[in-house]
C-alpha atoms as a PDB file:
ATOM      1  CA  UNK A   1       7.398-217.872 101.727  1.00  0.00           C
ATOM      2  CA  UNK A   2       7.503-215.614 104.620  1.00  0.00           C
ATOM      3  CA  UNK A   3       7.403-212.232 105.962  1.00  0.00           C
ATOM      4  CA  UNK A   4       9.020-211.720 109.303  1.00  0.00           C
ATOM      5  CA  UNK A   5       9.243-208.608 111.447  1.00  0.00           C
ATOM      6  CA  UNK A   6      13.790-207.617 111.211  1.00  0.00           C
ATOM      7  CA  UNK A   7      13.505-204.087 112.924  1.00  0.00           C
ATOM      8  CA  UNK A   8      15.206-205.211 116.107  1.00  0.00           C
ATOM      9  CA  UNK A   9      18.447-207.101 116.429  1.00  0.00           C
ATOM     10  CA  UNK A  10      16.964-209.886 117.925  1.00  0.00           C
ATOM     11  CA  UNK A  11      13.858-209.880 115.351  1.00  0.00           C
ATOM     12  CA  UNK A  12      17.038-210.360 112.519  1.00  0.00           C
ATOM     13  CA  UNK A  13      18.865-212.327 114.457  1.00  0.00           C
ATOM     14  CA  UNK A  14      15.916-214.948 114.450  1.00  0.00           C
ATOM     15  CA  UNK A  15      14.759-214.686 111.026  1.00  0.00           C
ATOM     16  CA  UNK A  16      18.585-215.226 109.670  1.00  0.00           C
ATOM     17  CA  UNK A  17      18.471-218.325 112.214  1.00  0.00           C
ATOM     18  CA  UNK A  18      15.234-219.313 109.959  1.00  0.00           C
ATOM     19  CA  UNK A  19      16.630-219.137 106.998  1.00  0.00           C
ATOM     20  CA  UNK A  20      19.483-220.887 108.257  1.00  0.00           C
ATOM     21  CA  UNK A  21      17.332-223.883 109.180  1.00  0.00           C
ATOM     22  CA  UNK A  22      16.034-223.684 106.022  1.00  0.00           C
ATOM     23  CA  UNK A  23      18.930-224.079 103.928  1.00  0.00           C
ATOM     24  CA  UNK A  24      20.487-226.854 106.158  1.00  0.00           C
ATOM     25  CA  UNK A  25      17.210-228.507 106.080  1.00  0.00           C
ATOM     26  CA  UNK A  26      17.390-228.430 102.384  1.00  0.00           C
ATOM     27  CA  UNK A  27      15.553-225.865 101.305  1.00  0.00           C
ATOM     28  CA  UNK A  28      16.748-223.328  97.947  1.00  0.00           C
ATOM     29  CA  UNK A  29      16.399-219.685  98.119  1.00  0.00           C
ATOM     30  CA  UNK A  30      14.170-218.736  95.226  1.00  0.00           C
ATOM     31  CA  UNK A  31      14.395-215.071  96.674  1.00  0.00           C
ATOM     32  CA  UNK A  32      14.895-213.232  99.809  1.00  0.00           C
ATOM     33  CA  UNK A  33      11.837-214.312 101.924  1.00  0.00           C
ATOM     34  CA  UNK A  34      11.057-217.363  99.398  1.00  0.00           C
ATOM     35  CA  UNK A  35      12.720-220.587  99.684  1.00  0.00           C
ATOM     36  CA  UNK A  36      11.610-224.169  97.987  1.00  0.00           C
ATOM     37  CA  UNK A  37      11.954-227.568  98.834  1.00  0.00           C
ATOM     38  CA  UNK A  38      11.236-230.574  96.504  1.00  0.00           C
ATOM     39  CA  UNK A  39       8.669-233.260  98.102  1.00  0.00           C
ATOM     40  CA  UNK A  40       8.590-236.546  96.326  1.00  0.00           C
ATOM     41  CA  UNK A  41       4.668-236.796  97.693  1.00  0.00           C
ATOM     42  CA  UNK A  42       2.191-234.411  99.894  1.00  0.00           C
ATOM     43  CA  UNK A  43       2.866-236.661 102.702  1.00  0.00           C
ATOM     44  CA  UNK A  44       6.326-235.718 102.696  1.00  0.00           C
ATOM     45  CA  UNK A  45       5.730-232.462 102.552  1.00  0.00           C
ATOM     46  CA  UNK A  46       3.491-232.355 105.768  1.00  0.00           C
ATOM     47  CA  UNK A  47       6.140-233.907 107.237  1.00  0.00           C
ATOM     48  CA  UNK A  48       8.647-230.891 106.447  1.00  0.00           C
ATOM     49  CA  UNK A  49       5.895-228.465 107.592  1.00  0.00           C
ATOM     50  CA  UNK A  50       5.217-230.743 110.568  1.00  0.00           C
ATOM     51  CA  UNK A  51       9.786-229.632 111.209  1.00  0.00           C
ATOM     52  CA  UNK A  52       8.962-226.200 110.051  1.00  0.00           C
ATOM     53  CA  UNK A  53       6.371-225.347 112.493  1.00  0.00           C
ATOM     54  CA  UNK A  54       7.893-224.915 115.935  1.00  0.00           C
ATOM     55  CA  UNK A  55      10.739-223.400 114.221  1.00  0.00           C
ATOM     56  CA  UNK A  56       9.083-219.856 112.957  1.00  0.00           C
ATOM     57  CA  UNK A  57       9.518-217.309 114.763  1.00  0.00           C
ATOM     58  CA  UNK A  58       7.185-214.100 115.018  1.00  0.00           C
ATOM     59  CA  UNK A  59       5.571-213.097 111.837  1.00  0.00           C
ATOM     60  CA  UNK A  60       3.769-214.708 108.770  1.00  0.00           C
ATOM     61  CA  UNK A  61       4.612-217.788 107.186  1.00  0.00           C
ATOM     62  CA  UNK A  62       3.050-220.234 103.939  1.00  0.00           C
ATOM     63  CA  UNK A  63       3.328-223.386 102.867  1.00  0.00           C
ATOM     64  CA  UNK A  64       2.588-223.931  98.825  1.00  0.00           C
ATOM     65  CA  UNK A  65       2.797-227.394  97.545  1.00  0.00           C
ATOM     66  CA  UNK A  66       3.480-226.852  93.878  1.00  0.00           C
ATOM     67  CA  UNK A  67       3.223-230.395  91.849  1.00  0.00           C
ATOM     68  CA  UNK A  68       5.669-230.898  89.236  1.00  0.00           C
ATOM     69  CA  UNK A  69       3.152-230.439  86.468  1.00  0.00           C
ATOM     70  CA  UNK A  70       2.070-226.870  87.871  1.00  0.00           C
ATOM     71  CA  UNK A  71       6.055-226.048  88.337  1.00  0.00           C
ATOM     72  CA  UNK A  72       6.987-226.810  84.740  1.00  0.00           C
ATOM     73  CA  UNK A  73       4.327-224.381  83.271  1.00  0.00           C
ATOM     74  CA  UNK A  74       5.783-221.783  85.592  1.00  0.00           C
ATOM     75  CA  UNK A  75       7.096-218.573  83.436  1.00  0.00           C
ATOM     76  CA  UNK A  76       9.903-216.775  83.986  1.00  0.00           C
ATOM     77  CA  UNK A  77       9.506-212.809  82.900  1.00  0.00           C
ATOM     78  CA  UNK A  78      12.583-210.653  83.552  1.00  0.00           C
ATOM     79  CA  UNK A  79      12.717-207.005  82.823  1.00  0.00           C
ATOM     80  CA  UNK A  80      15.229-205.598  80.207  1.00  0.00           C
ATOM     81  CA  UNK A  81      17.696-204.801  82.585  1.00  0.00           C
ATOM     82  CA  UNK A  82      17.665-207.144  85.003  1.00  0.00           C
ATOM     83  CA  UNK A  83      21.854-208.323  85.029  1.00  0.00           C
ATOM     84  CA  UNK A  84      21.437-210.924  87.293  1.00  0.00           C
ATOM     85  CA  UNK A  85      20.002-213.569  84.999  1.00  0.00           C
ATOM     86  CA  UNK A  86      21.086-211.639  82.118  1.00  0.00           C
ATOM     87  CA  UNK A  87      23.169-214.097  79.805  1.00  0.00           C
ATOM     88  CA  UNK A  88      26.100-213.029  77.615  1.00  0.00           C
ATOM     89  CA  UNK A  89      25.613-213.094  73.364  1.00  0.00           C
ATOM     90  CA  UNK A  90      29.204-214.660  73.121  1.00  0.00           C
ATOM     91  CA  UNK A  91      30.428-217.355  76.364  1.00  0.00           C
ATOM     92  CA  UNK A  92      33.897-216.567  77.070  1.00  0.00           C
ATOM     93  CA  UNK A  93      34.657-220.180  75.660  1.00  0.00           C
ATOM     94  CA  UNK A  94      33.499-218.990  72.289  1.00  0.00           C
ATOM     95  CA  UNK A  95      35.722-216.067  72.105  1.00  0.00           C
ATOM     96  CA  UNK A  96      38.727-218.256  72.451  1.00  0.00           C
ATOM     97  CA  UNK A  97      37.655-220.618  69.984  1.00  0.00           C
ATOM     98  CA  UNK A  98      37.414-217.400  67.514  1.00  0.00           C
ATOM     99  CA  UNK A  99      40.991-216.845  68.108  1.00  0.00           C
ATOM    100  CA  UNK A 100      42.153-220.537  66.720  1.00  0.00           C
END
């Protein structure tokens, strides 16, 4: 997760490089200034922040290293009217089955 300084165009132009690098280095983007990365082991995942280091540019940056136990008791609370995960009653494919 990070936090970098995008007032000036070249302050944005580097932090869209950064999250560039992240998602060709294959990284996810959980949100805007929080992208993922699955590491079989922690080794492996000193090794990505080992690659991530000279790479950030000015401003704040953390490493987590989440084990798969810890991730699958992660909740997920969305507001009422939050669309973007919102999920339909009926799938489209339903509806058409309802017509036959």
């Amino acid at each position: 997760m990070f936090d970098l300084p995008v007032v000036a165009d070249s302050e944005r132009k580097r932090a869209a490089a950064f999250r560039k690098f992240l998602l060709d280095d294959g990284y996810s983007m959980m949100q805007f200034s929080i992208y993922m990365r699955f590491c079989s082991s922690y080794d492996k995942m000193k090794k990505h922040v080992h690659r991530l280091k000279p790479r950030i540019p000015v401003g704040d940056v953390k490493s987590i290293y989440i084990t798969d136990k810890q991730w699958a008791t992660a909740i997920n609370l969305v507001g009422k009217d939050y669309s973007h995960n919102s999920r339909r009653e009926n799938p489209e494919q339903l509806k058409l089955f309802e017509f036959w």
